[in-house]
N, C-alpha and C. Protein backbone atom coordinates (compact mmCIF):
# COMPACT_ATOMS: atom_id res chain seq x y z
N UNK A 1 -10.42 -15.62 -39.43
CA UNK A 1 -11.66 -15.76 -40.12
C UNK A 1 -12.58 -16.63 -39.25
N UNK A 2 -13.38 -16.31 -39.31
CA UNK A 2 -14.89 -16.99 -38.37
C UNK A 2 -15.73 -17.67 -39.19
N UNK A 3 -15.75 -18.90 -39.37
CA UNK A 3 -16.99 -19.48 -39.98
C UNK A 3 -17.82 -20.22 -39.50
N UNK A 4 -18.42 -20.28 -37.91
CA UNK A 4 -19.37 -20.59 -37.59
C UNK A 4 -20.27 -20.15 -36.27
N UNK A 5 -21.03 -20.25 -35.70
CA UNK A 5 -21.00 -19.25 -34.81
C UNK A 5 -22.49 -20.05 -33.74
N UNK A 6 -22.77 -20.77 -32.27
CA UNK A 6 -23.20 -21.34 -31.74
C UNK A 6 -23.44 -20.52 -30.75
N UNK A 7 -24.94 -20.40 -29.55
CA UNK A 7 -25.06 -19.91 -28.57
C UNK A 7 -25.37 -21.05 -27.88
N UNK A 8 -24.08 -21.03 -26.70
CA UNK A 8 -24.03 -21.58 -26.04
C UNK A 8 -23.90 -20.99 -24.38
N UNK A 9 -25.15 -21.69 -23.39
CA UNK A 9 -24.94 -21.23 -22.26
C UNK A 9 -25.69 -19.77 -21.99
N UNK A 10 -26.01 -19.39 -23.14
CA UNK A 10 -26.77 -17.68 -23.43
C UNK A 10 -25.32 -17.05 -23.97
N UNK A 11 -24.30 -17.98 -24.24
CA UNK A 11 -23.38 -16.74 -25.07
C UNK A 11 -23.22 -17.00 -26.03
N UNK A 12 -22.71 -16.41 -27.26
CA UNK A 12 -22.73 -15.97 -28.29
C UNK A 12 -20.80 -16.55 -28.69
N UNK A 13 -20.59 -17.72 -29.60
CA UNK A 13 -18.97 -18.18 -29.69
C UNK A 13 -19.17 -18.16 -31.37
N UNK A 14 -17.78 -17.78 -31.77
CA UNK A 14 -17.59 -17.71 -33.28
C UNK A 14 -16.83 -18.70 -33.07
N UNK A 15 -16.53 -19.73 -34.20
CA UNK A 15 -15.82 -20.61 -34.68
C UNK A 15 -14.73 -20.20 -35.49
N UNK A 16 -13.36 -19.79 -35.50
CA UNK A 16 -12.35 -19.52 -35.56
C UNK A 16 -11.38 -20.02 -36.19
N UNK A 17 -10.86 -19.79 -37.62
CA UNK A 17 -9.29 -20.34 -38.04
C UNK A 17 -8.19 -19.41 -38.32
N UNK A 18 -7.36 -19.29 -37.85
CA UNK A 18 -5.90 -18.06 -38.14
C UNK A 18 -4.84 -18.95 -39.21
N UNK A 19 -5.24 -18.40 -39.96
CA UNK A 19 -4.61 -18.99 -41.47
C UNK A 19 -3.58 -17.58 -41.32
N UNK A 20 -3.61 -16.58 -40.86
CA UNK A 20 -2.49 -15.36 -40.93
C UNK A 20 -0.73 -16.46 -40.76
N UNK A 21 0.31 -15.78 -41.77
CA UNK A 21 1.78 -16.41 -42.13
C UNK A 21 1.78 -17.85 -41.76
N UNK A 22 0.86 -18.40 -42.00
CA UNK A 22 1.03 -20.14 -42.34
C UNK A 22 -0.03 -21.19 -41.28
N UNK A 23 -0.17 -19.91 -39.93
CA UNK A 23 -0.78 -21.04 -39.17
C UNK A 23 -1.82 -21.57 -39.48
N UNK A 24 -1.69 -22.60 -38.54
CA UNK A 24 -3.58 -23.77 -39.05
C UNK A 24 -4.20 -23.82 -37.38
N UNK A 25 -3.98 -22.52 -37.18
CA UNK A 25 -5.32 -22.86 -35.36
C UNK A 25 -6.33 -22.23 -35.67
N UNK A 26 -6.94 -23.21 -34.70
CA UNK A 26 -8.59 -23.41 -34.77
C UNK A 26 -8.94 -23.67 -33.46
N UNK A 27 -9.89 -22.40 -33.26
CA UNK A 27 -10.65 -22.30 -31.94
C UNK A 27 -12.03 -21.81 -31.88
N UNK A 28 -12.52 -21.69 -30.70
CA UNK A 28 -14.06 -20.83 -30.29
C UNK A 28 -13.07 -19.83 -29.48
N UNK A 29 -14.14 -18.20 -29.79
CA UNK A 29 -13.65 -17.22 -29.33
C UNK A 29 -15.63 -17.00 -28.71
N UNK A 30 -15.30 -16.50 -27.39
CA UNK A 30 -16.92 -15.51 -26.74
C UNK A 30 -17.03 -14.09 -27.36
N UNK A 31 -18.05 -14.17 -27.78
CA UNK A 31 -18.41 -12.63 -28.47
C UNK A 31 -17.86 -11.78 -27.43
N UNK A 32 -17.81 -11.87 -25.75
CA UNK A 32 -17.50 -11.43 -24.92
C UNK A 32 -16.20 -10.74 -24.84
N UNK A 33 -15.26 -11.40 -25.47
CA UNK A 33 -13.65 -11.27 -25.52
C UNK A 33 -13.44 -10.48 -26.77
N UNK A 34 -14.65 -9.82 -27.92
CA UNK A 34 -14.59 -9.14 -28.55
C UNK A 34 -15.02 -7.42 -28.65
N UNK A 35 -14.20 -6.67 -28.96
CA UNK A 35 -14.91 -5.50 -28.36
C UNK A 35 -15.68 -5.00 -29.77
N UNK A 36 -15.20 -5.12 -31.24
CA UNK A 36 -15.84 -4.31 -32.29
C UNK A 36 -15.84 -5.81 -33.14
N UNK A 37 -17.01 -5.83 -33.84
CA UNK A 37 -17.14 -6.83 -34.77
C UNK A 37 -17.99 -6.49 -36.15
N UNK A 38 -17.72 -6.95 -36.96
CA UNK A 38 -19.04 -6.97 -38.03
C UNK A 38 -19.94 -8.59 -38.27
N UNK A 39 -20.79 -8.10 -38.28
CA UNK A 39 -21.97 -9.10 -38.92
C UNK A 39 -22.73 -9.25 -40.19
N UNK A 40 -22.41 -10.11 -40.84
CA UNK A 40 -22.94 -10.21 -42.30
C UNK A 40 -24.23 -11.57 -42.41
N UNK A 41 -25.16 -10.96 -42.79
CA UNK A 41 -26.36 -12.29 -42.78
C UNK A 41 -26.12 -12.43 -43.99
């Protein structure tokens, strides 16, 4: 799940938590390293 999202540098980073079977990580992912996404305003 992505809940935040900063352009930084001219790129485009989602703010990141993987709550999937228990974990608690939390990262920035580059829109770059994504190939299909949705966007909800």
């Amino acid at each position: 799940m992505t809940y935040r999202y900063v352009k930084y540098n001219g790129v485009l980073w989602f703010k990141a938590y993987d709550n999937w079977s228990g974990n608690k990580n939390r990262g920035w992912i580059n829109r770059n390293w994504i190939q299909d996404g949705i966007y909800l305003n």
